[in-house]
PDB file of N, CA and C in Angstrom:
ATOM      1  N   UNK A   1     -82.253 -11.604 -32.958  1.00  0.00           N
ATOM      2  CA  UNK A   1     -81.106 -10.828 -32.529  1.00  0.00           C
ATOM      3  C   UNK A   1     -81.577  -9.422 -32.140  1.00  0.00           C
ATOM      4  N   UNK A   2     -81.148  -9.350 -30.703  1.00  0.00           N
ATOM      5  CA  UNK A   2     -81.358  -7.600 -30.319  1.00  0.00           C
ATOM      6  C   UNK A   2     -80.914  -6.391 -31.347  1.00  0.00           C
ATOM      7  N   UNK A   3     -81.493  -5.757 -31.354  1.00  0.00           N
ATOM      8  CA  UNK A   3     -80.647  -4.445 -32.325  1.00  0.00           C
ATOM      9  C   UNK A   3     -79.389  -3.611 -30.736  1.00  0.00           C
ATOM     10  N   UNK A   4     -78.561  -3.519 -32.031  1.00  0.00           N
ATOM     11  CA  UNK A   4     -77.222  -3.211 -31.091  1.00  0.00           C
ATOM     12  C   UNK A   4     -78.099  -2.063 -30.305  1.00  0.00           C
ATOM     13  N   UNK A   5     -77.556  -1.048 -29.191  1.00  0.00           N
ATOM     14  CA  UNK A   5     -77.272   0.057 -28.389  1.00  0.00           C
ATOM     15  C   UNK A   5     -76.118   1.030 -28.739  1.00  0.00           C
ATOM     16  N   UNK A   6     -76.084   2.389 -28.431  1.00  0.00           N
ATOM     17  CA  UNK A   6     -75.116   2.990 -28.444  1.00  0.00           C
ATOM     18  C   UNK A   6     -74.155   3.085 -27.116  1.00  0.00           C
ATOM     19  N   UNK A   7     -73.170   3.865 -28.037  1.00  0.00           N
ATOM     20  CA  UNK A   7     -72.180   3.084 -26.498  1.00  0.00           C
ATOM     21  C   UNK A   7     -72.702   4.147 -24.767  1.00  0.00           C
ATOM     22  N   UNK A   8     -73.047   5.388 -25.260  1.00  0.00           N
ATOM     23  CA  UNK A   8     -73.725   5.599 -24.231  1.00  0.00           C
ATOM     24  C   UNK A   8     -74.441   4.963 -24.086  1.00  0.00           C
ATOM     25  N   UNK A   9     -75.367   4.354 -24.333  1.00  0.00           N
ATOM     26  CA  UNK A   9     -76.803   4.261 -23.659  1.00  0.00           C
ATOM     27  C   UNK A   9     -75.992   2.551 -23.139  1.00  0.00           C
ATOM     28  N   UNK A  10     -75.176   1.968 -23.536  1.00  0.00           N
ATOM     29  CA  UNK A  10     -75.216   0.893 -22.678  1.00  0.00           C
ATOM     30  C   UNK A  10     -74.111   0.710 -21.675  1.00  0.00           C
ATOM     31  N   UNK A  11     -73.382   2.030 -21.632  1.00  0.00           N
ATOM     32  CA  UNK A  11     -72.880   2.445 -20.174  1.00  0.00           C
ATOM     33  C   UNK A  11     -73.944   2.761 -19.001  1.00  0.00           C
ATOM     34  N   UNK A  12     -74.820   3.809 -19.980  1.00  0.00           N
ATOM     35  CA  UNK A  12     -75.877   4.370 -18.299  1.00  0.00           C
ATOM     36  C   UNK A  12     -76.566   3.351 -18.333  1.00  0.00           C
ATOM     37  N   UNK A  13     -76.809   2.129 -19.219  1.00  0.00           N
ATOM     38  CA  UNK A  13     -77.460   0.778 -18.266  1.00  0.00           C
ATOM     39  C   UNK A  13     -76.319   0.370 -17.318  1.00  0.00           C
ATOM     40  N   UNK A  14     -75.446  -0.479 -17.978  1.00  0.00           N
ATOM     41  CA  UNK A  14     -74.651  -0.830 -17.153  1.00  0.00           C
ATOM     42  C   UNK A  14     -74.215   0.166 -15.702  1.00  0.00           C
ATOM     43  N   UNK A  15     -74.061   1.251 -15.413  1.00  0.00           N
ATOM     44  CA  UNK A  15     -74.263   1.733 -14.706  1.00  0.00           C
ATOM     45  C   UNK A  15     -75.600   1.952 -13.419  1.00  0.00           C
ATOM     46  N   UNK A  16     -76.728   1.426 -14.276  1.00  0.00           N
ATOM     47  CA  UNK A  16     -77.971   1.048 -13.608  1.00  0.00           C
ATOM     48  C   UNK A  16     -78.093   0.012 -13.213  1.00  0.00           C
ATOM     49  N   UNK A  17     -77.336  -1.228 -13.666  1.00  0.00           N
ATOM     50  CA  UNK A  17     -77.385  -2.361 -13.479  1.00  0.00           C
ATOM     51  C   UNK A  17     -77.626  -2.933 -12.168  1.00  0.00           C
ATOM     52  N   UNK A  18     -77.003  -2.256 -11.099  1.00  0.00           N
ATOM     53  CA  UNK A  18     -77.200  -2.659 -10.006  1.00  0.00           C
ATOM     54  C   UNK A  18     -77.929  -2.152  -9.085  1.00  0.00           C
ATOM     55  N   UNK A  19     -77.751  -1.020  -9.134  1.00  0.00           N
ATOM     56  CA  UNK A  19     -79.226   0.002  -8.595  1.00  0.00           C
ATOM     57  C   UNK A  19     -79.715   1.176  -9.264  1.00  0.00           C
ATOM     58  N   UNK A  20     -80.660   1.636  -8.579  1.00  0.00           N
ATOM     59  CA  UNK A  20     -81.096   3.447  -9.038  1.00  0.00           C
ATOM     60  C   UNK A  20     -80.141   4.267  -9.052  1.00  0.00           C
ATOM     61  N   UNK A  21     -79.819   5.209 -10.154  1.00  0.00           N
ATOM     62  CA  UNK A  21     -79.176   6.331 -10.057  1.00  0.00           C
ATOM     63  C   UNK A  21     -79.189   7.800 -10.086  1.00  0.00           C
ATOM     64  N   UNK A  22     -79.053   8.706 -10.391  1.00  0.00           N
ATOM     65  CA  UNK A  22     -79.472  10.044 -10.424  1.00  0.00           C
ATOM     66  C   UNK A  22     -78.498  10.121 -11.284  1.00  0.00           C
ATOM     67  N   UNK A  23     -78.734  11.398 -12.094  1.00  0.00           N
ATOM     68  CA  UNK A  23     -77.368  11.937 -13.490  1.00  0.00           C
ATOM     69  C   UNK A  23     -75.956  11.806 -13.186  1.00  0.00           C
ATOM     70  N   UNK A  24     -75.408  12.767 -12.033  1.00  0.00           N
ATOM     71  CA  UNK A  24     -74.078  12.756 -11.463  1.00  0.00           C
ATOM     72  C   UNK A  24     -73.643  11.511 -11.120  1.00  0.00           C
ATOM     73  N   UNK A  25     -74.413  10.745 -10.488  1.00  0.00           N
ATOM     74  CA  UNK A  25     -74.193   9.515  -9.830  1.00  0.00           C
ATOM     75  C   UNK A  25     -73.773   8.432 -10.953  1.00  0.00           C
ATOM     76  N   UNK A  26     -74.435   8.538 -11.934  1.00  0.00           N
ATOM     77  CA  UNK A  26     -74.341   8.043 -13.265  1.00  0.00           C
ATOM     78  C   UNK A  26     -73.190   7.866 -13.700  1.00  0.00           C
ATOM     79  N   UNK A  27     -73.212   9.149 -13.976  1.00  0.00           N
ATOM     80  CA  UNK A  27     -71.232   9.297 -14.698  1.00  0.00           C
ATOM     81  C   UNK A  27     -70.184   9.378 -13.887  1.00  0.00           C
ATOM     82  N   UNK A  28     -70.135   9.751 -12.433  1.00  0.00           N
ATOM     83  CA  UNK A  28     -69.171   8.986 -11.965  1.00  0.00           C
ATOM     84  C   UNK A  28     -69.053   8.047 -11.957  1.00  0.00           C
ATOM     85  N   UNK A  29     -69.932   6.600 -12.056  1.00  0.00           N
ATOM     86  CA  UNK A  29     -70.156   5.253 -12.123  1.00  0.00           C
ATOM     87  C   UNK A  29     -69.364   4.701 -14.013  1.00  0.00           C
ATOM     88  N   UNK A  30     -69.774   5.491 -14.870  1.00  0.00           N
ATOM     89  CA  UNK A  30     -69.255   5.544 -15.779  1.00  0.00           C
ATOM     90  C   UNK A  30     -67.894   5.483 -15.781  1.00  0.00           C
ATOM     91  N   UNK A  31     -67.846   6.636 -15.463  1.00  0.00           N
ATOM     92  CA  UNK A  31     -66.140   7.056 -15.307  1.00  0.00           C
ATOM     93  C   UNK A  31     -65.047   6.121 -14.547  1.00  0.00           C
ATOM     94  N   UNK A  32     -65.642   5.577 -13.407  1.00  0.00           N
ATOM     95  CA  UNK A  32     -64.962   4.537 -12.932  1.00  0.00           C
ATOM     96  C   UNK A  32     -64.737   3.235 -13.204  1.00  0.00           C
ATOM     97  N   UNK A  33     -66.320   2.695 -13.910  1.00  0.00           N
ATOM     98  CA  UNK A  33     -66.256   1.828 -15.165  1.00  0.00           C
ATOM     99  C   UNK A  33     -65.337   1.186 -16.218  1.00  0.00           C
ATOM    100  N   UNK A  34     -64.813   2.694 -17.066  1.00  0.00           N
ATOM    101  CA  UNK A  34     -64.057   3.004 -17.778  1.00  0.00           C
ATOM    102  C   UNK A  34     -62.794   3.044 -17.498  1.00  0.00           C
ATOM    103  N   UNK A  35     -62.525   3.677 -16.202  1.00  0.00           N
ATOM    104  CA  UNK A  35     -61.250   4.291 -15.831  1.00  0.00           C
ATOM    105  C   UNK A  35     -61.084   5.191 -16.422  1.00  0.00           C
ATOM    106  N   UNK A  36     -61.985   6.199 -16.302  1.00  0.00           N
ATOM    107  CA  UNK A  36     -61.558   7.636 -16.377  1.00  0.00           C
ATOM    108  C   UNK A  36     -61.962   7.738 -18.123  1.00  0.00           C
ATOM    109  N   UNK A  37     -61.916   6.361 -19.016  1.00  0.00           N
ATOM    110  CA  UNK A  37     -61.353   6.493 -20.204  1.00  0.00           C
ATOM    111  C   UNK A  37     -62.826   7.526 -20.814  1.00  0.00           C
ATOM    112  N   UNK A  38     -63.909   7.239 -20.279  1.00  0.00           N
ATOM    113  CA  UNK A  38     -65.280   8.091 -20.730  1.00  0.00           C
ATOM    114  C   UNK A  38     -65.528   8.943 -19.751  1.00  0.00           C
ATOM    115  N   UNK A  39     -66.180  10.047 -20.209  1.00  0.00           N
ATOM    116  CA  UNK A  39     -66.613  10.805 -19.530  1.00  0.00           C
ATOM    117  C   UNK A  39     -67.840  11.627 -20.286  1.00  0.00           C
ATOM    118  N   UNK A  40     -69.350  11.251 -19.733  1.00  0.00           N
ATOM    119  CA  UNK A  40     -70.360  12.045 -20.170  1.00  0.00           C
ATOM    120  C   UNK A  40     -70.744  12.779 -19.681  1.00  0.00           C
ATOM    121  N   UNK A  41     -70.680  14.134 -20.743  1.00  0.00           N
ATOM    122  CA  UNK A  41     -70.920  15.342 -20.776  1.00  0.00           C
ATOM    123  C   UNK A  41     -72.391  15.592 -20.599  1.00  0.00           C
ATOM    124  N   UNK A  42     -73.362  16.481 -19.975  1.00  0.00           N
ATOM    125  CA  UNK A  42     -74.718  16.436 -20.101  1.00  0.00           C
ATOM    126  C   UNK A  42     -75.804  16.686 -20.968  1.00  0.00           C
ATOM    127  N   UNK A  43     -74.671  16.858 -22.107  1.00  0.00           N
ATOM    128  CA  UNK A  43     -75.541  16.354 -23.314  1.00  0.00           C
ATOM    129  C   UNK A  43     -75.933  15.021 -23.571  1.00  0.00           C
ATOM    130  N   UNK A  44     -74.849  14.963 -23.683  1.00  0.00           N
ATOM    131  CA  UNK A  44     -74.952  13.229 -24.253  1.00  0.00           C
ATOM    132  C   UNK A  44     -75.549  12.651 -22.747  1.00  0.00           C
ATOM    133  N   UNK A  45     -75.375  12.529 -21.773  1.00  0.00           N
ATOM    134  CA  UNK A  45     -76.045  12.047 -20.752  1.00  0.00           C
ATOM    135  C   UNK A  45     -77.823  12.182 -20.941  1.00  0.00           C
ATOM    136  N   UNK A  46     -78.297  13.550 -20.553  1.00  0.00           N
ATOM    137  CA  UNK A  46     -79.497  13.700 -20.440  1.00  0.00           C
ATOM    138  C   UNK A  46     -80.025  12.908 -21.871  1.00  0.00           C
ATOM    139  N   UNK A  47     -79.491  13.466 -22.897  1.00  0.00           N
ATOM    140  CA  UNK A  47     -80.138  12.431 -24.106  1.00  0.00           C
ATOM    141  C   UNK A  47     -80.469  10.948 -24.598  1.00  0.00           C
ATOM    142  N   UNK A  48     -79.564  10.658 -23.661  1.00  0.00           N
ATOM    143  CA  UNK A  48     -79.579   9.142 -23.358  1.00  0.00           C
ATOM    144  C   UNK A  48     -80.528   9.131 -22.644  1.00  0.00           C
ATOM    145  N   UNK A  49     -80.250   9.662 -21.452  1.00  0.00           N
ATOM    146  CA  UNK A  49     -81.271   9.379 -20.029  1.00  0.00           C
ATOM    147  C   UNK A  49     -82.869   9.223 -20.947  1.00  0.00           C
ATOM    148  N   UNK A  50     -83.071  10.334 -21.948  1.00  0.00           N
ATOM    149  CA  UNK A  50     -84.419  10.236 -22.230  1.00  0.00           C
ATOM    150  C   UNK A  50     -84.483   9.636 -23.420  1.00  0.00           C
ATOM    151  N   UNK A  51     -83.539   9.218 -24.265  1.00  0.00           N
ATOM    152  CA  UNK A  51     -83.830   7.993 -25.488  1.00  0.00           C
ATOM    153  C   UNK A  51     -84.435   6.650 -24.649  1.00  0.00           C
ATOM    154  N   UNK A  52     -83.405   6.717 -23.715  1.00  0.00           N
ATOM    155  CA  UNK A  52     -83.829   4.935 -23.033  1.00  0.00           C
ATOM    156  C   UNK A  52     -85.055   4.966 -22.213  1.00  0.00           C
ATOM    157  N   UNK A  53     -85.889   6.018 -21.576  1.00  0.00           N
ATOM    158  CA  UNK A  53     -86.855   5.778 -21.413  1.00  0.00           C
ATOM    159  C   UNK A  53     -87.955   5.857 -22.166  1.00  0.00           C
ATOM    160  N   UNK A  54     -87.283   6.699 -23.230  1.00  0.00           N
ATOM    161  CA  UNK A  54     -88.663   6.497 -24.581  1.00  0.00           C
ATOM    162  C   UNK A  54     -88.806   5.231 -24.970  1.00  0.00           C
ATOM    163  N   UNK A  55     -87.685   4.370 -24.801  1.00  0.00           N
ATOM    164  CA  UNK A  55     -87.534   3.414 -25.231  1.00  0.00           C
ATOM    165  C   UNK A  55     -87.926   1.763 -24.634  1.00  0.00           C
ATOM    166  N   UNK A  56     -87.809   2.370 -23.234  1.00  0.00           N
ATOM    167  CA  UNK A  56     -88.871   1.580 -22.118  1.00  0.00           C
ATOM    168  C   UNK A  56     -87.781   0.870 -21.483  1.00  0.00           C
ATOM    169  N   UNK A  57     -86.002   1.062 -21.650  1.00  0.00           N
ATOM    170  CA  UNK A  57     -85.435   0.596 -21.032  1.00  0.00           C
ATOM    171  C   UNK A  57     -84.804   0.744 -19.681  1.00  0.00           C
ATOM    172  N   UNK A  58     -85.249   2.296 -19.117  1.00  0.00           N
ATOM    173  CA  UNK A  58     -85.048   2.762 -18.018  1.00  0.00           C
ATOM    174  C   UNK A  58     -86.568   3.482 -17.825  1.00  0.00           C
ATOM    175  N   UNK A  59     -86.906   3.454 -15.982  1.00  0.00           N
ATOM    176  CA  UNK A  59     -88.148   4.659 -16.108  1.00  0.00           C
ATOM    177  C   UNK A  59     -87.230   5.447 -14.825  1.00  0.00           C
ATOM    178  N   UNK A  60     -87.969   6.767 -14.987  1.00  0.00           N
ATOM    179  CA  UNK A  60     -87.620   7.157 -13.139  1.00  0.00           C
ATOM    180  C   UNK A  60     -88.404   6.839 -12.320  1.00  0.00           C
ATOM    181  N   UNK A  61     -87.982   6.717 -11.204  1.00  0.00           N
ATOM    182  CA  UNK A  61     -88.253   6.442  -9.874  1.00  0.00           C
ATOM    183  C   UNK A  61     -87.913   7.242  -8.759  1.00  0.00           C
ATOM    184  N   UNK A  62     -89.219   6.928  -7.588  1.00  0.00           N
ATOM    185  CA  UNK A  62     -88.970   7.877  -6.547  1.00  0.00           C
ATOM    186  C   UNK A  62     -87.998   8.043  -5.700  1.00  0.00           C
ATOM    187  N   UNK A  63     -87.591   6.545  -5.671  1.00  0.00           N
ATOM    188  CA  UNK A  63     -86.625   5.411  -4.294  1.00  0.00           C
ATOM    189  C   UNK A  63     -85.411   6.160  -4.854  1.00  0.00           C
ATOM    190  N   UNK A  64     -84.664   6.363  -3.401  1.00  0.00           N
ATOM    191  CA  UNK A  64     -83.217   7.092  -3.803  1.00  0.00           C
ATOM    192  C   UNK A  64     -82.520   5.652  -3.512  1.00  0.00           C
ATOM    193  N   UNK A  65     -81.608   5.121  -4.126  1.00  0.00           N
ATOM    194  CA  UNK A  65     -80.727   4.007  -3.078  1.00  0.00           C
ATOM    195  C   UNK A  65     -80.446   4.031  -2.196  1.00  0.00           C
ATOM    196  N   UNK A  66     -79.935   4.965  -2.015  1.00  0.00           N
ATOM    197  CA  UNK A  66     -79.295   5.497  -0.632  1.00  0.00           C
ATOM    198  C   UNK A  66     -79.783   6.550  -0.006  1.00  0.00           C
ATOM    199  N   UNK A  67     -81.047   6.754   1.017  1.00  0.00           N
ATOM    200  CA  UNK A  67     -81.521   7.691   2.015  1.00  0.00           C
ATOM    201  C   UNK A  67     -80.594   8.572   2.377  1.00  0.00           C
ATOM    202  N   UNK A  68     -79.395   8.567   2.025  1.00  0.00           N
ATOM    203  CA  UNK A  68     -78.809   9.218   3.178  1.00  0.00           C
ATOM    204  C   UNK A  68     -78.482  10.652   1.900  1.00  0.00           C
ATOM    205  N   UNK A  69     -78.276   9.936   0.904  1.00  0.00           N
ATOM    206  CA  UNK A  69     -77.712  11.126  -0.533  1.00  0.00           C
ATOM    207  C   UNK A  69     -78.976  11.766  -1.379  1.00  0.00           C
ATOM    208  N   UNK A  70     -80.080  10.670  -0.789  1.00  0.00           N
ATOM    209  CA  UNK A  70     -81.178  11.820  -1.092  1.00  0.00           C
ATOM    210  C   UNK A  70     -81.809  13.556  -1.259  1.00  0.00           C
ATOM    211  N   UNK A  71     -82.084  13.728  -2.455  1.00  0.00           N
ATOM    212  CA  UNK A  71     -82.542  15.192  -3.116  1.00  0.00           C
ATOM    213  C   UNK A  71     -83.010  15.186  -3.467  1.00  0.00           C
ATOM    214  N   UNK A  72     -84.542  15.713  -3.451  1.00  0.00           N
ATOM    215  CA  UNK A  72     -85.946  15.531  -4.322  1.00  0.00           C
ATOM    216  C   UNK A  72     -85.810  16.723  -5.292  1.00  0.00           C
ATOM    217  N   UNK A  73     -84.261  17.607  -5.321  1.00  0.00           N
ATOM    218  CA  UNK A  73     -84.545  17.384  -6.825  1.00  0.00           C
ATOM    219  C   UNK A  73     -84.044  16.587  -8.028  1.00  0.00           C
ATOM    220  N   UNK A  74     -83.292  15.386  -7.389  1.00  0.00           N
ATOM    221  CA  UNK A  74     -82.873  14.484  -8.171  1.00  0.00           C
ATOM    222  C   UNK A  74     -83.537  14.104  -9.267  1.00  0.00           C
ATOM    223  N   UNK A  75     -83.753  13.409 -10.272  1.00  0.00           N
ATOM    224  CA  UNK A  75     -84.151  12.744 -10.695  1.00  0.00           C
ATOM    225  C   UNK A  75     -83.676  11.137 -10.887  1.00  0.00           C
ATOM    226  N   UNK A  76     -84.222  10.337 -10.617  1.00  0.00           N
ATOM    227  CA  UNK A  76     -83.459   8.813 -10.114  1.00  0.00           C
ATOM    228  C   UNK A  76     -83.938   7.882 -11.163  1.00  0.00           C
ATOM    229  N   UNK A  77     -83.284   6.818 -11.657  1.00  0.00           N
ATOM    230  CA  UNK A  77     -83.605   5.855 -12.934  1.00  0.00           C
ATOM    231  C   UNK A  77     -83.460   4.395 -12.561  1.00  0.00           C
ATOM    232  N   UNK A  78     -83.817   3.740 -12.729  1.00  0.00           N
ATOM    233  CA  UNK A  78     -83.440   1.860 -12.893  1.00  0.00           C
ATOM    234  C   UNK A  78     -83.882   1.879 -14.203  1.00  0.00           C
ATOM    235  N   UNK A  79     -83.532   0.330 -14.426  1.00  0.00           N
ATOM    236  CA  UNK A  79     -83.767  -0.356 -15.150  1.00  0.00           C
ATOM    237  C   UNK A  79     -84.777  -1.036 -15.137  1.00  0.00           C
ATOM    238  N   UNK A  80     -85.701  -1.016 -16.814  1.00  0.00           N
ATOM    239  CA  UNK A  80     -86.527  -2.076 -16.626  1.00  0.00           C
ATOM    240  C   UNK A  80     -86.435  -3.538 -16.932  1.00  0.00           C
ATOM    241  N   UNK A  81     -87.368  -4.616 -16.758  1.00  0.00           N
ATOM    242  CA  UNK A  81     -86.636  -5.887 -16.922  1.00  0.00           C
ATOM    243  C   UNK A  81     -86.548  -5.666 -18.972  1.00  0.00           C
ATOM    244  N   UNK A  82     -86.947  -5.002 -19.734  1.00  0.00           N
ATOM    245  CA  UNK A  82     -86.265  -4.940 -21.026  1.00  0.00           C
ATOM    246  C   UNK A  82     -85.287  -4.017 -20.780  1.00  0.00           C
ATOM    247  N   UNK A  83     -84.831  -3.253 -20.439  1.00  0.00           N
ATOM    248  CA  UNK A  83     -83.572  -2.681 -19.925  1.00  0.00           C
ATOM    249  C   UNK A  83     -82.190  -3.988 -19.990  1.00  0.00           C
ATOM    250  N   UNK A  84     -83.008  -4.621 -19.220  1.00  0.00           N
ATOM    251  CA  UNK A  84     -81.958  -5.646 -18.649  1.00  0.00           C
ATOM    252  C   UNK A  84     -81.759  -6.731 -19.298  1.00  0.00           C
ATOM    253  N   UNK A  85     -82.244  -6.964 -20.560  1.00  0.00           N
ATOM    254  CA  UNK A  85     -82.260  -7.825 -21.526  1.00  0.00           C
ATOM    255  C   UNK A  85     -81.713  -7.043 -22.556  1.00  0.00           C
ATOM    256  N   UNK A  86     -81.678  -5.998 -22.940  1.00  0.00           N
ATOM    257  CA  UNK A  86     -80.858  -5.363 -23.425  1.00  0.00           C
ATOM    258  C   UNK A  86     -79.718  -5.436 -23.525  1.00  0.00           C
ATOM    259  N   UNK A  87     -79.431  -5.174 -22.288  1.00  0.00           N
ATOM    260  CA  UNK A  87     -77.884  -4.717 -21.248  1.00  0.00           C
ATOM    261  C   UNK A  87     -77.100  -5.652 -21.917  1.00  0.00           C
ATOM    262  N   UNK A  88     -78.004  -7.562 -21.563  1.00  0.00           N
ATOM    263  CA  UNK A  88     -77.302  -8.478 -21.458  1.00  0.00           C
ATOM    264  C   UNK A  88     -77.361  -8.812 -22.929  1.00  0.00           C
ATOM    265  N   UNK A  89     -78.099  -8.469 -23.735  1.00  0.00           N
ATOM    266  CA  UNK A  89     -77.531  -9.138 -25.276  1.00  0.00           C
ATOM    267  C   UNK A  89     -76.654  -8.045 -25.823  1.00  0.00           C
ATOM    268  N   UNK A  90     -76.475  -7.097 -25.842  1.00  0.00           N
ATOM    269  CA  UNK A  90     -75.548  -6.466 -26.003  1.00  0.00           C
ATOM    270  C   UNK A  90     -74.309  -6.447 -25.449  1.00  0.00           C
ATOM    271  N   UNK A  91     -73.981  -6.801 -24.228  1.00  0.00           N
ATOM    272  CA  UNK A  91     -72.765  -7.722 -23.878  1.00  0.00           C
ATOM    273  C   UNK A  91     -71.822  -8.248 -24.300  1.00  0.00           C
ATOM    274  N   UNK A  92     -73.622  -9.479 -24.348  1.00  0.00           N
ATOM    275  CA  UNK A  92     -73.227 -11.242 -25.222  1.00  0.00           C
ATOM    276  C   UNK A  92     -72.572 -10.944 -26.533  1.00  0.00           C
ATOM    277  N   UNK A  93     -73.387  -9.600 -27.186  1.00  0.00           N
ATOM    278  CA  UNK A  93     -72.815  -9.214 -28.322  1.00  0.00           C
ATOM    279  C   UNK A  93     -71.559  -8.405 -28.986  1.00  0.00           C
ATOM    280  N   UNK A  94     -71.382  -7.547 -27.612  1.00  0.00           N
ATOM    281  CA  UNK A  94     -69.779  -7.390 -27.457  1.00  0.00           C
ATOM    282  C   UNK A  94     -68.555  -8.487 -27.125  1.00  0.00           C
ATOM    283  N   UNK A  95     -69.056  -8.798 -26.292  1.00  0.00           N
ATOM    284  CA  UNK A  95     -68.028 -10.341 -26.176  1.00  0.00           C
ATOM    285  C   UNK A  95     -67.609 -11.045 -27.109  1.00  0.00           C
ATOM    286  N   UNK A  96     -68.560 -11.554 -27.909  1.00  0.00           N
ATOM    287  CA  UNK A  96     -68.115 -12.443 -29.451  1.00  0.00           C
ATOM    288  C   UNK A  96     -67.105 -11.051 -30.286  1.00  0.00           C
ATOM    289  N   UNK A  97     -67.746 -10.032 -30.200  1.00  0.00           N
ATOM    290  CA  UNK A  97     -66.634  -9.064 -31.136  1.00  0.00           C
ATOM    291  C   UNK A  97     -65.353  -9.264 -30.343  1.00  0.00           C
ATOM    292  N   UNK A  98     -65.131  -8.849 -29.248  1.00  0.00           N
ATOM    293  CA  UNK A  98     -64.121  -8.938 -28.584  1.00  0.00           C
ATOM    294  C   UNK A  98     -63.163  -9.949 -28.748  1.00  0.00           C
ATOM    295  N   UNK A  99     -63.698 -11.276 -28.662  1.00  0.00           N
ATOM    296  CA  UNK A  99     -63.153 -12.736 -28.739  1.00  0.00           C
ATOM    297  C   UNK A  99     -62.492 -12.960 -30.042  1.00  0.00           C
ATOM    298  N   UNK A 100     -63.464 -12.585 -31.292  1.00  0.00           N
ATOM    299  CA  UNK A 100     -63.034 -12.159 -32.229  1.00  0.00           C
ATOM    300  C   UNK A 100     -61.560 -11.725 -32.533  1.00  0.00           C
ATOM    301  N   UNK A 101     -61.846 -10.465 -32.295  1.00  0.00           N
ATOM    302  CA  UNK A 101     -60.147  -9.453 -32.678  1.00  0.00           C
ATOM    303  C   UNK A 101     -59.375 -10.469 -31.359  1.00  0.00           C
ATOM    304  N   UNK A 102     -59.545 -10.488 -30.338  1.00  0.00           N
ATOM    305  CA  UNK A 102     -58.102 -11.478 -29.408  1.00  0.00           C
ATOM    306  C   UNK A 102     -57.542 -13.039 -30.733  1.00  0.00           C
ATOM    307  N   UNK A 103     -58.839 -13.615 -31.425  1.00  0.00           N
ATOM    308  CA  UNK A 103     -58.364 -14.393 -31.781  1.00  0.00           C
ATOM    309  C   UNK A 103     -57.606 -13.996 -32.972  1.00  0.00           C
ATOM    310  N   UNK A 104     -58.117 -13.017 -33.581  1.00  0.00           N
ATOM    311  CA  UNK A 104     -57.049 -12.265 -34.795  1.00  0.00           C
ATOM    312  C   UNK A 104     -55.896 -11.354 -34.398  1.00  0.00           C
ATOM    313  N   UNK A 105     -55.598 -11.297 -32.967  1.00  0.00           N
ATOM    314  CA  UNK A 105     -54.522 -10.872 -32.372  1.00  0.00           C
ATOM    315  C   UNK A 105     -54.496  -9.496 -32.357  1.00  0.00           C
ATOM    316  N   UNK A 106     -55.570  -8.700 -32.656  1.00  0.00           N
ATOM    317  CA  UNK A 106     -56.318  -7.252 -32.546  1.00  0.00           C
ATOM    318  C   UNK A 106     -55.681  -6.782 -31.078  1.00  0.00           C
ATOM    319  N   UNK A 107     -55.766  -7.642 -30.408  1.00  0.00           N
ATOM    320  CA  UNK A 107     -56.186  -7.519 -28.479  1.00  0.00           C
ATOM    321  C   UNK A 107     -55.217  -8.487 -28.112  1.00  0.00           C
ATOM    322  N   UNK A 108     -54.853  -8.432 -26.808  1.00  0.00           N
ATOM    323  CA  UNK A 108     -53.607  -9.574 -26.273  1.00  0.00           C
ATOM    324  C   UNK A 108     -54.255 -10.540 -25.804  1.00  0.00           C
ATOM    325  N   UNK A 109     -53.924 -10.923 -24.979  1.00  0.00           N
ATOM    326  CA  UNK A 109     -54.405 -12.380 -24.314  1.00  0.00           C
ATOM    327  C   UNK A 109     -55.009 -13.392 -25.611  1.00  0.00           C
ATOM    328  N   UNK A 110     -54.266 -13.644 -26.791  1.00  0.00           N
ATOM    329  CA  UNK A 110     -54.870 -14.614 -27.617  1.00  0.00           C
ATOM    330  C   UNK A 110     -54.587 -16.222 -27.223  1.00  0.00           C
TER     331      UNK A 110
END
């Protein structure tokens, strides 16, 4: 069994999930995620940003996604493939909680 994530750090994956990001880019991705409901501050952002690469689950990178929003002074992140095994057992592992409380009527749709 994976050891859980914090809930930041498995937003700015999930937020990486699909491509490279830069900080700002990040948490608006968050934020829309959520619906508005999170919003990281650049504390908690940058600290993440650099727990998860201590951690080997994100590195930076040069590649902007998008040429066109490119800024070398960005700093830009993906995921690595343990990143992404992460991401996904932590999920898997939210989901069963989730399923959980719906079946104890915690949550609707039971």
């Amino acid at each position: 069994m994976s050891p859980e994530i914090s809930r930041s750090a498995f937003l700015v994956l999930l937020a990486l999930s699909r491509e490279a990001g830069h900080g700002l880019g990040i948490v608006d991705r968050v934020e829309r995620a959520t619906g508005g409901k999170v919003k990281l501050g650049p504390g908690t952002l940058y600290g993440t940003l650099h727990g998860l690469v201590r951690a080997g689950l994100i590195r930076e990178t040069s590649e902007a996604p998008d040429p066109a929003d490119d800024d070398p002074r960005r700093r830009y992140y993906r995921l690595t493939p343990k990143g992404e095994r992460a991401l996904k057992a932590d999920a898997e592992r939210l989901e069963v909680l989730v399923a959980a409380a719906r079946e104890r009527r915690v949550l609707g749709d039971a």
